[in-house]
PDB file of N, CA and C in Angstrom:
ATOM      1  N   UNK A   1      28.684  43.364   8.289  1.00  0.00           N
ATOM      2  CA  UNK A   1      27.388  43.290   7.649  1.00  0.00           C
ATOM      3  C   UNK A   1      27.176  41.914   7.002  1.00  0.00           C
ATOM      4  N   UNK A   2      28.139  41.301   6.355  1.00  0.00           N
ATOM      5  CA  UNK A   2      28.062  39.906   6.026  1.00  0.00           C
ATOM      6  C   UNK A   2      27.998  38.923   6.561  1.00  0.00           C
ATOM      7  N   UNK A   3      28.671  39.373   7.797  1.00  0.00           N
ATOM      8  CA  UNK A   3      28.274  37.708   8.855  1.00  0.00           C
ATOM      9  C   UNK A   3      26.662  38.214   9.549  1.00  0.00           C
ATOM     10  N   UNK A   4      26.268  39.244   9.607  1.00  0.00           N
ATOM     11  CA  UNK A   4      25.091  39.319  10.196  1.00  0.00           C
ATOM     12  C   UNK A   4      23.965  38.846   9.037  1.00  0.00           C
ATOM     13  N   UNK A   5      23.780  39.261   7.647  1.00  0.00           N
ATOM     14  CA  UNK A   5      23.228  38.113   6.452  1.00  0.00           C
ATOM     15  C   UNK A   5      23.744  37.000   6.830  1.00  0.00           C
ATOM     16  N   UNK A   6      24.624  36.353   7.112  1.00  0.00           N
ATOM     17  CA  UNK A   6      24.969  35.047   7.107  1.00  0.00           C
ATOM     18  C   UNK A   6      24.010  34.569   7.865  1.00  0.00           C
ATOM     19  N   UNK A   7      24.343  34.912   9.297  1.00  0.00           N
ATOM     20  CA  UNK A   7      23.434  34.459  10.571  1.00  0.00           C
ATOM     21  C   UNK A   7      22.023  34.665  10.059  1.00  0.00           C
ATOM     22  N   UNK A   8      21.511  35.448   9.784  1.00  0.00           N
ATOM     23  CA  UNK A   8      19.656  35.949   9.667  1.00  0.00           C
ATOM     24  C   UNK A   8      19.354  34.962   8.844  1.00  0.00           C
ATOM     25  N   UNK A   9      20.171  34.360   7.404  1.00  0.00           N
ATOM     26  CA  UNK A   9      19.472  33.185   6.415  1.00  0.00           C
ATOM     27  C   UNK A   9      19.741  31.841   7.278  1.00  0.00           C
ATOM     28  N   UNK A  10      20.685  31.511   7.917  1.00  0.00           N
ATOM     29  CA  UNK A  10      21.178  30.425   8.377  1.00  0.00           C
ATOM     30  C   UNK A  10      19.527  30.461   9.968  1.00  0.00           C
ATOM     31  N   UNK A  11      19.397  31.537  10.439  1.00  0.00           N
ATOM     32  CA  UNK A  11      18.338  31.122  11.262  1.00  0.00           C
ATOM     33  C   UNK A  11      17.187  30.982  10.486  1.00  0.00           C
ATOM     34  N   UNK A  12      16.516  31.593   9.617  1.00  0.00           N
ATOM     35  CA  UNK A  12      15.916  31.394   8.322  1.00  0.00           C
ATOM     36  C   UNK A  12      15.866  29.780   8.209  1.00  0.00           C
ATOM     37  N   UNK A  13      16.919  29.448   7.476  1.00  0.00           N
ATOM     38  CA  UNK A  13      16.636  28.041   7.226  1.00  0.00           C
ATOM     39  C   UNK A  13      16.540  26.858   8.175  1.00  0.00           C
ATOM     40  N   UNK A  14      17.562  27.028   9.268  1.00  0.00           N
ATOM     41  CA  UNK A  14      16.567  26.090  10.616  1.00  0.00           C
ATOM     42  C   UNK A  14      15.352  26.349  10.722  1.00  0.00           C
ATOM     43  N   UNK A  15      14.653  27.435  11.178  1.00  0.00           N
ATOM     44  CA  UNK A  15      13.337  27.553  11.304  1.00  0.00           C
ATOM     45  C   UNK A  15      13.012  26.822  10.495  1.00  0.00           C
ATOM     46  N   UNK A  16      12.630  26.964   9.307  1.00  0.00           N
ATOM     47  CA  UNK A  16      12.050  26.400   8.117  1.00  0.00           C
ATOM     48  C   UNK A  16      12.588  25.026   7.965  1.00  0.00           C
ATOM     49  N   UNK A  17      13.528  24.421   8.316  1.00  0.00           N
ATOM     50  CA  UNK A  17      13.594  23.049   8.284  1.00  0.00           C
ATOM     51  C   UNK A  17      13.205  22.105   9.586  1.00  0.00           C
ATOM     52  N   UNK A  18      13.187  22.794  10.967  1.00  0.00           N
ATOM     53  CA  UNK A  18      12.640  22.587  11.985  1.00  0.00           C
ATOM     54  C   UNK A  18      11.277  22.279  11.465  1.00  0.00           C
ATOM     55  N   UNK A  19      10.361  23.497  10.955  1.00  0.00           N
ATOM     56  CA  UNK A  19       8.975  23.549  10.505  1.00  0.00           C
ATOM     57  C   UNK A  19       8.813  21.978   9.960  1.00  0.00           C
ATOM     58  N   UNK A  20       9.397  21.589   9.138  1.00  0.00           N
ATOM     59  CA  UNK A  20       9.011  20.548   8.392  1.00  0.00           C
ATOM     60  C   UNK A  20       9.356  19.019   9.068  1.00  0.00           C
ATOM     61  N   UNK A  21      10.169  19.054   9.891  1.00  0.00           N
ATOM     62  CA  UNK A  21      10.598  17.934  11.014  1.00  0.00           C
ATOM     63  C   UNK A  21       9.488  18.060  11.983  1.00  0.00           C
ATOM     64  N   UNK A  22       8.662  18.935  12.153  1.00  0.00           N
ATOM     65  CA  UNK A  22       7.556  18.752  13.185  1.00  0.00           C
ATOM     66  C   UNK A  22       6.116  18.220  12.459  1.00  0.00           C
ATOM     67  N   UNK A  23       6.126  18.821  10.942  1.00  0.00           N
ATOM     68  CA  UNK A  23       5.326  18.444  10.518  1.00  0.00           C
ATOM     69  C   UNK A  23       4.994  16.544   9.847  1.00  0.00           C
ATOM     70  N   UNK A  24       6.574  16.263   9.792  1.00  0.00           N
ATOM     71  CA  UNK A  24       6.987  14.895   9.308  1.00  0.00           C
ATOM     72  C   UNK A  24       6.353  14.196  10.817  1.00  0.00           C
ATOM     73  N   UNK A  25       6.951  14.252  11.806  1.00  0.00           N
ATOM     74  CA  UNK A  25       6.537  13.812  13.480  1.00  0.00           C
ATOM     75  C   UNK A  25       5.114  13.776  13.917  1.00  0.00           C
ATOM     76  N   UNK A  26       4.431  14.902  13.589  1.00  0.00           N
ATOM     77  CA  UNK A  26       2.797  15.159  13.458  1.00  0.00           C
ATOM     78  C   UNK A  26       2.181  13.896  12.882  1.00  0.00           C
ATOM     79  N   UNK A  27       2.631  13.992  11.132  1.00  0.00           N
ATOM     80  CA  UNK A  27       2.203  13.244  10.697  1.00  0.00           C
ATOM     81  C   UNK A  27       2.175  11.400  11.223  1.00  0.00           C
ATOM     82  N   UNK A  28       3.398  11.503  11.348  1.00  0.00           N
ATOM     83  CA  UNK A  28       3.980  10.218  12.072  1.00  0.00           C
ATOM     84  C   UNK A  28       3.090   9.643  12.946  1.00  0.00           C
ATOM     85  N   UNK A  29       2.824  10.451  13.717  1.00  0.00           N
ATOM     86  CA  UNK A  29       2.008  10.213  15.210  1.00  0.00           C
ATOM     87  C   UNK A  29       0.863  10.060  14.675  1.00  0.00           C
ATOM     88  N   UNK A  30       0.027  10.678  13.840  1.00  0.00           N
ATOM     89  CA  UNK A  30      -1.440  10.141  13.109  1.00  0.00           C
ATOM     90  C   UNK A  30      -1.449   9.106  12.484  1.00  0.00           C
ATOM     91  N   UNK A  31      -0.207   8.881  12.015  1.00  0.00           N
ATOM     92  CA  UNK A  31      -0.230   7.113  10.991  1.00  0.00           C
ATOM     93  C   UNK A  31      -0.574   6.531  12.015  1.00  0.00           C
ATOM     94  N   UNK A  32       0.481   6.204  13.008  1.00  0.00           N
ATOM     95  CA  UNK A  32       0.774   5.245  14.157  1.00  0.00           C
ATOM     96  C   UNK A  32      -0.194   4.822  15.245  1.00  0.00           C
ATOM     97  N   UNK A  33      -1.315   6.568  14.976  1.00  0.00           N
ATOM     98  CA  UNK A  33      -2.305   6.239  15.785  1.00  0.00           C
ATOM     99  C   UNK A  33      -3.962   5.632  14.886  1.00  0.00           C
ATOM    100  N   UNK A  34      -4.002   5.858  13.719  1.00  0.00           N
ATOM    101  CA  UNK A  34      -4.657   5.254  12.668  1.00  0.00           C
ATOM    102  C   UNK A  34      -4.351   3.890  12.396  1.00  0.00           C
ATOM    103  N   UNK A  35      -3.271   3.221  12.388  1.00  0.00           N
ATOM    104  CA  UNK A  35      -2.969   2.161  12.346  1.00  0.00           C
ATOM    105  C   UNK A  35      -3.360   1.004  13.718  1.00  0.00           C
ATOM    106  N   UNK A  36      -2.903   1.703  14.931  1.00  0.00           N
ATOM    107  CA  UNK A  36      -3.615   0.709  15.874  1.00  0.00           C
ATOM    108  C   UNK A  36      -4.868   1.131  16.468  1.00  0.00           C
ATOM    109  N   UNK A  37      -5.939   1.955  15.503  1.00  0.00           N
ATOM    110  CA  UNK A  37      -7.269   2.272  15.824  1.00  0.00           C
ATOM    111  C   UNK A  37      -7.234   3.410  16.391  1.00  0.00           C
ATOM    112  N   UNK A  38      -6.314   4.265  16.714  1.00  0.00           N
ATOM    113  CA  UNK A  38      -6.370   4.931  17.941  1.00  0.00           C
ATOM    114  C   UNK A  38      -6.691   6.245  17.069  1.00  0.00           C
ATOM    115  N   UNK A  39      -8.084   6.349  16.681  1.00  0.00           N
ATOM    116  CA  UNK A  39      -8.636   7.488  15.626  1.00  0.00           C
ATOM    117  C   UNK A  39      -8.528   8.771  16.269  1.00  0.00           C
ATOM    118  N   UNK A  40      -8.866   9.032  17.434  1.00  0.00           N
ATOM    119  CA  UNK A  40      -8.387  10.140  17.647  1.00  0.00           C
ATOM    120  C   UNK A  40      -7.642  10.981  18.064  1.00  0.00           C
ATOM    121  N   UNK A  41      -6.070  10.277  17.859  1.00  0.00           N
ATOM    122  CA  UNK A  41      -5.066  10.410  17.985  1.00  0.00           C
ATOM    123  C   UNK A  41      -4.605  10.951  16.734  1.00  0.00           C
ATOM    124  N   UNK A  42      -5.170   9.875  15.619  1.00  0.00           N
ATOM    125  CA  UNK A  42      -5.047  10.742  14.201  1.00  0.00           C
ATOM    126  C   UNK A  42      -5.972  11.726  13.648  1.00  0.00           C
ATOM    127  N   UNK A  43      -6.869  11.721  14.109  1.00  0.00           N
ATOM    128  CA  UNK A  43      -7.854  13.227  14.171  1.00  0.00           C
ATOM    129  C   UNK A  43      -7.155  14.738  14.613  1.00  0.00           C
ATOM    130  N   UNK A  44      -6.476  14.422  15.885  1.00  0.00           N
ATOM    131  CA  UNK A  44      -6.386  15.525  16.341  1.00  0.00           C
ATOM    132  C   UNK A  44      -4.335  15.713  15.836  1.00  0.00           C
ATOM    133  N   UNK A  45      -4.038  15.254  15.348  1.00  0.00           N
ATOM    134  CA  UNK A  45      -2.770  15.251  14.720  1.00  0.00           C
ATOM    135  C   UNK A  45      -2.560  15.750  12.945  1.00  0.00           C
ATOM    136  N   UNK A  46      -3.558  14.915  12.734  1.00  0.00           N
ATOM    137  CA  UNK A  46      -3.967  15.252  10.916  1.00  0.00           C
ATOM    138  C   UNK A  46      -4.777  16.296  10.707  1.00  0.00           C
ATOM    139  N   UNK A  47      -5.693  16.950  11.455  1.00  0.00           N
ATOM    140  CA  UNK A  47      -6.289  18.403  11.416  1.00  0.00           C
ATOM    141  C   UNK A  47      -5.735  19.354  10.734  1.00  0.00           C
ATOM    142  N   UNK A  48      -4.491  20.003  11.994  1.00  0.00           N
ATOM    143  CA  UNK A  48      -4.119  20.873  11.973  1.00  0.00           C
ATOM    144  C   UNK A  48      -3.252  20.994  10.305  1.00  0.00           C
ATOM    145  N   UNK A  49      -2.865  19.567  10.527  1.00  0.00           N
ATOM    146  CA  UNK A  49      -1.810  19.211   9.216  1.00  0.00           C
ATOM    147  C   UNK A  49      -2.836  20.070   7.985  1.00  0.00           C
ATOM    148  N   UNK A  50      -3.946  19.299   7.764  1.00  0.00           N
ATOM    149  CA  UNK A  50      -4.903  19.449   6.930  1.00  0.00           C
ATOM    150  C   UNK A  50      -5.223  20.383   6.404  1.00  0.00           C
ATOM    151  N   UNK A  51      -5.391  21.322   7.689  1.00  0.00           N
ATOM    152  CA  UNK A  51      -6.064  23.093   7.384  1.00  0.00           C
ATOM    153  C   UNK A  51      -4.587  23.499   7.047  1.00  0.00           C
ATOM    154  N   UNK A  52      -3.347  22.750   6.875  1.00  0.00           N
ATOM    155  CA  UNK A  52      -2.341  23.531   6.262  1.00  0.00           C
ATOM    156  C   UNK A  52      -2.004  23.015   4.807  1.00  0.00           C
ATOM    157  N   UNK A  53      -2.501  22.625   4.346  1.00  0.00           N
ATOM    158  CA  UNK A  53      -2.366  22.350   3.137  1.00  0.00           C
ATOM    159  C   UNK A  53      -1.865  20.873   2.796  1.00  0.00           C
ATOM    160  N   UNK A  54      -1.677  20.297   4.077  1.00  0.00           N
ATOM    161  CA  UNK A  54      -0.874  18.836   3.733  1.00  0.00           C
ATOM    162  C   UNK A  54      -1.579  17.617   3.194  1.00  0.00           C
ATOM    163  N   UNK A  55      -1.016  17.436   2.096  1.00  0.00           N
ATOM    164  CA  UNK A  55      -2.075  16.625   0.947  1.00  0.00           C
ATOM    165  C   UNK A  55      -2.178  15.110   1.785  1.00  0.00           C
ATOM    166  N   UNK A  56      -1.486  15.006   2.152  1.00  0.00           N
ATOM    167  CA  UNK A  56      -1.755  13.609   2.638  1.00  0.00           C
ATOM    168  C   UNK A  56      -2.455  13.616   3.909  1.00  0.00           C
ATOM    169  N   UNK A  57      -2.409  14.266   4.940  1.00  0.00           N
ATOM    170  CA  UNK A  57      -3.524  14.649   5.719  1.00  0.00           C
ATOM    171  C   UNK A  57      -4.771  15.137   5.127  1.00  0.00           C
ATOM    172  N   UNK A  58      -4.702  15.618   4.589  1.00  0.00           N
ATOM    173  CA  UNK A  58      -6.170  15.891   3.884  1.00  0.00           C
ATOM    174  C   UNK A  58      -6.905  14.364   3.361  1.00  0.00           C
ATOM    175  N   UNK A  59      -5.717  13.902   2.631  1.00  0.00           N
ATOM    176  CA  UNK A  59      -6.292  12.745   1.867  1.00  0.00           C
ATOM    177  C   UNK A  59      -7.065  11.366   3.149  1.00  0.00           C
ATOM    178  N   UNK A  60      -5.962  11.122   4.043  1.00  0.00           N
ATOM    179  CA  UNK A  60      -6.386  10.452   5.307  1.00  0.00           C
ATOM    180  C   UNK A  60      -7.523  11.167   5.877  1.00  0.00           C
ATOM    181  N   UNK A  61      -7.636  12.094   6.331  1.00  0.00           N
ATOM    182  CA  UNK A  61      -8.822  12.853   6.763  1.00  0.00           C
ATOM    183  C   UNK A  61     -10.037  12.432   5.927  1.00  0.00           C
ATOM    184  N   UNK A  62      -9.665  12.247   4.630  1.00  0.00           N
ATOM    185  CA  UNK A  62     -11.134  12.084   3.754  1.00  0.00           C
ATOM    186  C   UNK A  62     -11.697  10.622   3.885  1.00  0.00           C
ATOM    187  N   UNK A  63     -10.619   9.227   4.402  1.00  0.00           N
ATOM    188  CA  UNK A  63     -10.797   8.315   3.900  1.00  0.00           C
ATOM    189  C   UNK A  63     -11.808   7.814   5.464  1.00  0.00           C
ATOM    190  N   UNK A  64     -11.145   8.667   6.651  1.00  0.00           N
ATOM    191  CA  UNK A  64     -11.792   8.577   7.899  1.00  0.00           C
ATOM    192  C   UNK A  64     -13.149   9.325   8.209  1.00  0.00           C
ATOM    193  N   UNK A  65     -13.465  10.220   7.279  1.00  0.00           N
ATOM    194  CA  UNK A  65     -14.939  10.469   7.160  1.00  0.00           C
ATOM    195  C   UNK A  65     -15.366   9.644   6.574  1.00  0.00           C
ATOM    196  N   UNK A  66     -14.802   8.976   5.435  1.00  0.00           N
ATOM    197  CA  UNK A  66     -15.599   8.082   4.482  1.00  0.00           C
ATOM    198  C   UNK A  66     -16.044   6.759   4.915  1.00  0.00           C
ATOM    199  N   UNK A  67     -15.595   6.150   6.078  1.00  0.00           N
ATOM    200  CA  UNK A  67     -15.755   4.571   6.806  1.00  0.00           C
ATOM    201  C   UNK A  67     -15.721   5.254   7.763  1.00  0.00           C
ATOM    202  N   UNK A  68     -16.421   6.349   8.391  1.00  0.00           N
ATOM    203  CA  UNK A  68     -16.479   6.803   9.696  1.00  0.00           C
ATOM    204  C   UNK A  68     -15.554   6.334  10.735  1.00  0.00           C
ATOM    205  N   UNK A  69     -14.791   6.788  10.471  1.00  0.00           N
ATOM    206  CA  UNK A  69     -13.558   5.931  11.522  1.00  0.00           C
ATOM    207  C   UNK A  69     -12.989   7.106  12.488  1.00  0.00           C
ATOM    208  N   UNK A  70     -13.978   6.948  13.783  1.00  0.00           N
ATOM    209  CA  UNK A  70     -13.483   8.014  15.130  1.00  0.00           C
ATOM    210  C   UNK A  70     -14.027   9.453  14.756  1.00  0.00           C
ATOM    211  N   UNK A  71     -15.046   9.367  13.657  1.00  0.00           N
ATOM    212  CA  UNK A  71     -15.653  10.379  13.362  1.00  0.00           C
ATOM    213  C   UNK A  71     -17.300  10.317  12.860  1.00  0.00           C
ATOM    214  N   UNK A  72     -18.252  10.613  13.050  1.00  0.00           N
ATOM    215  CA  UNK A  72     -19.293  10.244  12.309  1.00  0.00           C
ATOM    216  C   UNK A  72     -19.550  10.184  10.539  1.00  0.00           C
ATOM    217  N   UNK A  73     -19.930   9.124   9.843  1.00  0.00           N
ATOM    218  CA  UNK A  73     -19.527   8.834   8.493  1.00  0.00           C
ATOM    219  C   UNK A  73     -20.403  10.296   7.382  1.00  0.00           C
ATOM    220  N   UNK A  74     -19.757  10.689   7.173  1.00  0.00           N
ATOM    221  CA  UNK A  74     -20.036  12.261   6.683  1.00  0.00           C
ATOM    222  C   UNK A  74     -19.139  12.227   5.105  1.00  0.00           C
ATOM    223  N   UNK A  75     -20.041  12.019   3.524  1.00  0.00           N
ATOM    224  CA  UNK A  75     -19.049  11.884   2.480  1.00  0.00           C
ATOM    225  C   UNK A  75     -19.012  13.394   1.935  1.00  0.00           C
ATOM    226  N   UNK A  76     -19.869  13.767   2.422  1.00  0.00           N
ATOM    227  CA  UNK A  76     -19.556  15.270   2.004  1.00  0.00           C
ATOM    228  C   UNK A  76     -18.765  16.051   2.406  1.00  0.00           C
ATOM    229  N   UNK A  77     -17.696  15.696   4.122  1.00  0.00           N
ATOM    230  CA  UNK A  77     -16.842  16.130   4.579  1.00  0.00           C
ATOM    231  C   UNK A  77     -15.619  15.494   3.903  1.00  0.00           C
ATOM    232  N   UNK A  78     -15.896  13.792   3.507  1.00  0.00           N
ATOM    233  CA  UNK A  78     -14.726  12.725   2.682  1.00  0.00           C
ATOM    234  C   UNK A  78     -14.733  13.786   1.711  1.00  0.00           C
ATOM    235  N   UNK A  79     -15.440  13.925   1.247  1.00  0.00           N
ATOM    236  CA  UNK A  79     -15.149  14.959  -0.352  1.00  0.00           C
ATOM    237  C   UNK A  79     -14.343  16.137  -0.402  1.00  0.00           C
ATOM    238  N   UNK A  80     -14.646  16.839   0.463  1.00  0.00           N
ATOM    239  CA  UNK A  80     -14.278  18.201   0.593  1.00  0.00           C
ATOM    240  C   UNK A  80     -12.829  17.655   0.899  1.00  0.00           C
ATOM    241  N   UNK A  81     -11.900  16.777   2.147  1.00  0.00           N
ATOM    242  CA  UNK A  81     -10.777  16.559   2.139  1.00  0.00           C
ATOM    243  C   UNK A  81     -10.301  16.083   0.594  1.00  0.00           C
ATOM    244  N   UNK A  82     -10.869  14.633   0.363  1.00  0.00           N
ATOM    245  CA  UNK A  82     -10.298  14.586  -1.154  1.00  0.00           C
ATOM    246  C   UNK A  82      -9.757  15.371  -1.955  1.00  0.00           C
ATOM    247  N   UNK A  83     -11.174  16.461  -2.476  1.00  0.00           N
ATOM    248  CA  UNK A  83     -10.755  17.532  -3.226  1.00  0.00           C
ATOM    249  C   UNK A  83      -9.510  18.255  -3.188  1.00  0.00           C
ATOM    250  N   UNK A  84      -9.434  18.525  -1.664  1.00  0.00           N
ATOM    251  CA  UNK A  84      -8.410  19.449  -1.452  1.00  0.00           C
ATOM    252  C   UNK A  84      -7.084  18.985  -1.574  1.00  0.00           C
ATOM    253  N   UNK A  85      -7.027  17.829  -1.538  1.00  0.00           N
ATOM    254  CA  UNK A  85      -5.580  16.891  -1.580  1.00  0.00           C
ATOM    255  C   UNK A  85      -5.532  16.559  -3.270  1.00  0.00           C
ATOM    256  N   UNK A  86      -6.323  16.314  -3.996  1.00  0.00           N
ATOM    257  CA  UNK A  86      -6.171  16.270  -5.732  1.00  0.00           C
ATOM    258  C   UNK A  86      -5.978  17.434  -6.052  1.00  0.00           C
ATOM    259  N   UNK A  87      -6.366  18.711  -5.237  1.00  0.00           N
ATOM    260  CA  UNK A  87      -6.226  20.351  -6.297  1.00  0.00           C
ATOM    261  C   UNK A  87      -4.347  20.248  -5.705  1.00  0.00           C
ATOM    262  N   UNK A  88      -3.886  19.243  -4.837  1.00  0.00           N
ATOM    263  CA  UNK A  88      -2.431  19.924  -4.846  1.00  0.00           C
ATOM    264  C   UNK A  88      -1.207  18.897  -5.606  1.00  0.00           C
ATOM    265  N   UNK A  89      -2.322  17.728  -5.939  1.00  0.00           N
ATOM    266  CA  UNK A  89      -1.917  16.746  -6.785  1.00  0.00           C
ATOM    267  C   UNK A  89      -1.346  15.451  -6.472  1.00  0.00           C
ATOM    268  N   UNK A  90      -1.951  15.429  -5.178  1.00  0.00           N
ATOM    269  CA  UNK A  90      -2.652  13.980  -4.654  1.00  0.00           C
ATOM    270  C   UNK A  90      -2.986  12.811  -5.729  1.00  0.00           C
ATOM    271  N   UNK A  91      -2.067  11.963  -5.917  1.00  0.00           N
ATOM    272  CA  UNK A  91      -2.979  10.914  -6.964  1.00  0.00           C
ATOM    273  C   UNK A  91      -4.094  10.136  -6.254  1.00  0.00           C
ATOM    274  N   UNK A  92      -3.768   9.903  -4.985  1.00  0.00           N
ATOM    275  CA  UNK A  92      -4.887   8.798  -4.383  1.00  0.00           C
ATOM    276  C   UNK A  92      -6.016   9.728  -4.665  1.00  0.00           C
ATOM    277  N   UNK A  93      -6.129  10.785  -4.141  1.00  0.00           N
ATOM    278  CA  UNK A  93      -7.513  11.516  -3.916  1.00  0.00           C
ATOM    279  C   UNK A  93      -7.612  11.897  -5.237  1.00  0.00           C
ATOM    280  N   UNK A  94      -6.820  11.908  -6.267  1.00  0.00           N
ATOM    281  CA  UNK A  94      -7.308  12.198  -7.722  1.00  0.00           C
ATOM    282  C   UNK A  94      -7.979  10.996  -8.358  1.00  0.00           C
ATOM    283  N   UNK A  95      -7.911   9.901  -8.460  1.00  0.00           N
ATOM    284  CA  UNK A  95      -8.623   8.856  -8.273  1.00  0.00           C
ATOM    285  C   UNK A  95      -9.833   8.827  -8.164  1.00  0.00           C
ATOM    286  N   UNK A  96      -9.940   9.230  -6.239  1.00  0.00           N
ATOM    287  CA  UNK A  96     -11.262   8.776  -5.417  1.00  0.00           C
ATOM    288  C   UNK A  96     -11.691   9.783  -5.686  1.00  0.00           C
ATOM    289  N   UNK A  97     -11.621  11.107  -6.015  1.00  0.00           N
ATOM    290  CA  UNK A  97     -12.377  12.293  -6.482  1.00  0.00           C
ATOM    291  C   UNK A  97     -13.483  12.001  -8.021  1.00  0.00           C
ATOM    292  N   UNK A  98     -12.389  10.986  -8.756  1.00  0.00           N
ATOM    293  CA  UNK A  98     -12.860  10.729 -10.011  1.00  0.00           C
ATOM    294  C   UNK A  98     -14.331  10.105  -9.927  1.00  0.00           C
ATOM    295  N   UNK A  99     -13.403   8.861  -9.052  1.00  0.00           N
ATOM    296  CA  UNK A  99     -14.748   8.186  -8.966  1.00  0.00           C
ATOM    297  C   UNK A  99     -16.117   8.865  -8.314  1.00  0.00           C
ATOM    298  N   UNK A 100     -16.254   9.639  -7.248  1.00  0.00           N
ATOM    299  CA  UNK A 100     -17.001  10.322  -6.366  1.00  0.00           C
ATOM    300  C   UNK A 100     -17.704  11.483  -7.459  1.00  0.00           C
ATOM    301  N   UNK A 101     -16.898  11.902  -8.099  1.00  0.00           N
ATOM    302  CA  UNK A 101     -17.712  13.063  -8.818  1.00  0.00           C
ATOM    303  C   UNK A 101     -18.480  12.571 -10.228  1.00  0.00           C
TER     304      UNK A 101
END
């Protein structure tokens, strides 16, 4: 019974550290593609990130509505990312929220 707890937390925690090595790589791939213009490379990489709570995708997401970059310039969509990246304690977007509101 103890090596079978052993095994069930030990797959437990790969999963869950896998999870976060894909999400580090995700992210990765949206810098890399934000950086040499390639916006919708980081659009469709930082999304998914986004709708999961990831403050720094959110926060990038807001700054690419905000200078319309590979997206049409929309500050009410910049906002809504902001927000959501300062309610998890984002300093950049706590900032640009300041100023914006």
């Amino acid at each position: 019974m103890r090596n079978l707890t052993a095994i069930i937390c030990l797959a437990v925690a790969l999963l869950i550290g896998n999870a976060g090595v894909a999400w580090s790589a995700d992210f990765q791939k949206g810098y890399a593609g934000y950086q040499s213009g390639d916006f919708a490379t980081a659009l469709r990489e930082w999304t998914p990130l986004a709708e999961q709570r990831h403050a720094d995708a959110q926060y990038n997401l807001g700054l690419m509505y905000a200078n319309g970059q590979g997206v049409p310039k929309n500050y009410k969509t910049a906002v809504k990312w902001y927000k959501l990246a300062a309610e998890q304690g984002d300093a950049d977007s706590r900032s640009v929220n300041f100023i914006i509101t």
